[in-house]
Protein backbone atom coordinates (compact mmCIF):
# COMPACT_ATOMS: atom_id res chain seq x y z
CA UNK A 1 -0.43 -44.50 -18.39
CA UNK A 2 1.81 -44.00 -15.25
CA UNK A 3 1.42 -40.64 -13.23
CA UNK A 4 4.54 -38.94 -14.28
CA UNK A 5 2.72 -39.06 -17.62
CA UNK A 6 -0.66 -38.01 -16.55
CA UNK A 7 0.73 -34.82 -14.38
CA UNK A 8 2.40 -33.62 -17.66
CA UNK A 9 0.21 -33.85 -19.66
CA UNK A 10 -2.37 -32.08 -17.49
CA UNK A 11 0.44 -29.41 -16.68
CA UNK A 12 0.78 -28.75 -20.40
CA UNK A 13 -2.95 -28.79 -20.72
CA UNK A 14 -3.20 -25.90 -18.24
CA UNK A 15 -0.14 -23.95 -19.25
CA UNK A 16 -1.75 -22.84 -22.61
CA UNK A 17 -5.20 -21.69 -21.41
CA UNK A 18 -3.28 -20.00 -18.24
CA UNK A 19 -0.62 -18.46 -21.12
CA UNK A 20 -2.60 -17.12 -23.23
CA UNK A 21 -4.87 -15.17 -20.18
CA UNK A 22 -1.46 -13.74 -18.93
CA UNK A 23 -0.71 -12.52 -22.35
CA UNK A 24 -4.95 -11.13 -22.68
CA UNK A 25 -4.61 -9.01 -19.32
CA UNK A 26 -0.88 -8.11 -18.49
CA UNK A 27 -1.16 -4.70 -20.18
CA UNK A 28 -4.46 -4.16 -17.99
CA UNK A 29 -2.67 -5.62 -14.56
CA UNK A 30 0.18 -3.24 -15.91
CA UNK A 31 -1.61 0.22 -16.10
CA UNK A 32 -3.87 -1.13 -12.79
CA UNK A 33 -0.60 -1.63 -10.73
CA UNK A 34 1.15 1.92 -12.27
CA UNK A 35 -2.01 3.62 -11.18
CA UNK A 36 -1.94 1.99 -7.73
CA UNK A 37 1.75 2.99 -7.41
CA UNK A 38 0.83 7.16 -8.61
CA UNK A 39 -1.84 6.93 -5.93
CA UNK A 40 0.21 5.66 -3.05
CA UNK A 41 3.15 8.30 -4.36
CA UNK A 42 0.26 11.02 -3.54
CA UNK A 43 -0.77 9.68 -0.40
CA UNK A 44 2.45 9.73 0.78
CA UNK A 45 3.07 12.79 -0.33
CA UNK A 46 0.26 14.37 1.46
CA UNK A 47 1.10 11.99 4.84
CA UNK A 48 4.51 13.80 4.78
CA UNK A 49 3.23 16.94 4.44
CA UNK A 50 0.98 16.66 7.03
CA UNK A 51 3.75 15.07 9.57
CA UNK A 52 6.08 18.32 8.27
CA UNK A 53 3.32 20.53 9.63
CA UNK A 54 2.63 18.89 13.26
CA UNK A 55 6.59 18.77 13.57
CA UNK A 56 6.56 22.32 12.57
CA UNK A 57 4.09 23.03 15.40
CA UNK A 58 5.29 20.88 17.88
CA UNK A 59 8.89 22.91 17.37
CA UNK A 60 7.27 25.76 18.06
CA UNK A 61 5.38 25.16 21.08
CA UNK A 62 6.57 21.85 23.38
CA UNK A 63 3.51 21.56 24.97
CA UNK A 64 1.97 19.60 21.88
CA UNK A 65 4.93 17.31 21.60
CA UNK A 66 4.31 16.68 25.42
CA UNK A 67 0.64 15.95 24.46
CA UNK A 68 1.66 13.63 21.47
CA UNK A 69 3.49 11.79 23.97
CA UNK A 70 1.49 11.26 26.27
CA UNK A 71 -1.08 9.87 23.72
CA UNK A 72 1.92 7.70 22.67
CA UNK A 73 2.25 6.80 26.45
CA UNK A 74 -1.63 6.55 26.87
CA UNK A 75 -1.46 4.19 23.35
CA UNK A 76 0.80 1.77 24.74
CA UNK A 77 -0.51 1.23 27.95
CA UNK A 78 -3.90 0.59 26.47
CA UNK A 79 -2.04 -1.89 24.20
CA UNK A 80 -0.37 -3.51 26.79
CA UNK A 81 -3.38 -3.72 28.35
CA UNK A 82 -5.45 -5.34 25.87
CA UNK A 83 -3.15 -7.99 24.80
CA UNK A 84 -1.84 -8.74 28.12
CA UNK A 85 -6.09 -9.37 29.26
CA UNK A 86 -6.72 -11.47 26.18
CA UNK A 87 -3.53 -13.80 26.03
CA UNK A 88 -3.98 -14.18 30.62
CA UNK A 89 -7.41 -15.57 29.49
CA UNK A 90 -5.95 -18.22 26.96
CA UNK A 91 -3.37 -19.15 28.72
CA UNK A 92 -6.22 -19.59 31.19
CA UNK A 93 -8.28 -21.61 29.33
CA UNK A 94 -5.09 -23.35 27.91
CA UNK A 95 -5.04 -25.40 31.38
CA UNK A 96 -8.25 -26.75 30.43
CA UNK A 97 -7.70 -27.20 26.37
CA UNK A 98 -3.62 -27.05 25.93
CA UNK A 99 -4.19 -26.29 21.90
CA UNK A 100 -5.33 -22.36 23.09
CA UNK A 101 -2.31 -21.49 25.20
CA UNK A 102 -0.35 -21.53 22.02
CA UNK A 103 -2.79 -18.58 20.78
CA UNK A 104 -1.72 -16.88 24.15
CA UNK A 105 1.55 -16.76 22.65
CA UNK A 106 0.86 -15.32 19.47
CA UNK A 107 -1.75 -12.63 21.14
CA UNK A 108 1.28 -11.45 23.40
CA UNK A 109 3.56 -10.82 20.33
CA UNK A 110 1.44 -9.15 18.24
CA UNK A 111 0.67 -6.78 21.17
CA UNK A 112 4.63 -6.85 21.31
CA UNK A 113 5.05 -5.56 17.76
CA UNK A 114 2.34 -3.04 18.18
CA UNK A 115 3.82 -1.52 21.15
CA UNK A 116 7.06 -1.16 19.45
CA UNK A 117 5.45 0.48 16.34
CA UNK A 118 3.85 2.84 18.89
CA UNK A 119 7.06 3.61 20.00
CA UNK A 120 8.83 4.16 17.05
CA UNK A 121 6.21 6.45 15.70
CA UNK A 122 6.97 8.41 19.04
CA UNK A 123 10.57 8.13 19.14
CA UNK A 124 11.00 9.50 15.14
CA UNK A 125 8.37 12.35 16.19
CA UNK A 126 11.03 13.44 18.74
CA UNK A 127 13.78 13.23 16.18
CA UNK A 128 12.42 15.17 14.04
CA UNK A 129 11.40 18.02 16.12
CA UNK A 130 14.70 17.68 17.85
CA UNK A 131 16.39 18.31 14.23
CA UNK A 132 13.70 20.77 13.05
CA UNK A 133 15.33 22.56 16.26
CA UNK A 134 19.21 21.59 15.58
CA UNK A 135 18.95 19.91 19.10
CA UNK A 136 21.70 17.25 19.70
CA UNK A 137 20.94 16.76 23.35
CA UNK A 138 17.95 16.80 25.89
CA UNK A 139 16.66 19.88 27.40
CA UNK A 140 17.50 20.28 30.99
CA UNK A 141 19.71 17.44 31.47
């Protein structure tokens, strides 16, 4: 028997056992995922209800925005930090064993992406307070 002939006849060998589970627990992966997707609906819910209150206090006094900033600020430099450290000492060692330097690489864009997230965060904090406060430009400038 060639192998064309053997690899369909074990495919059709697994497709019925592997049918008839997907027919025995789709209703249960069914209600699992629709309770998963109610409890991250909630969570949500309650994460934006929390943001709505810090933006409603930072509104009202700047000097927690300032301090939410800084921690931003504080964030990223720790970040940068970090990464920076750890993908100097592989591209270190890559000198000696060229297969780590590539990790280097990887180390310094995940710190990248994590930076920018930071940011972000910080950036749509500042937009919302500034709307909360029908602000179109900066303070002062």
């Amino acid at each position: 028997m060639s192998d064309l002939w053997q690899g369909i006849l074990i495919g059709a060998a697994l497709s019925i056992p592997i049918g008839i589970l997907v027919n025995v627990f789709s209703d249960r992966l069914g209600k699992w995922l629709e309770g998963r997707s109610a409890t991250a609906v909630e969570r949500r819910k309650a994460q934006d209800e929390v943001f709505q209150r810090s933006v409603d206090a930072m509104a009202k006094d700047r000097s927690i925005l300032y301090i939410c900033l800084l921690e931003s600020l504080i964030g990223i430099a720790y970040t940068l930090g970090t990464f920076g450290v750890s993908a100097l000492v592989l591209f270190a060692a890559g000198t000696v064993i060229y297969e780590i330097a590539g990790l280097g690489y990887i180390i310094l864009l995940v710190g990248v992406i994590r930076i920018m997230s930071i940011a972000r965060r910080a950036l749509g904090t500042i937009a919302s307070v500034r709307a909360l406060r029908g602000e179109t430009e900066i303070e002062g400038v």
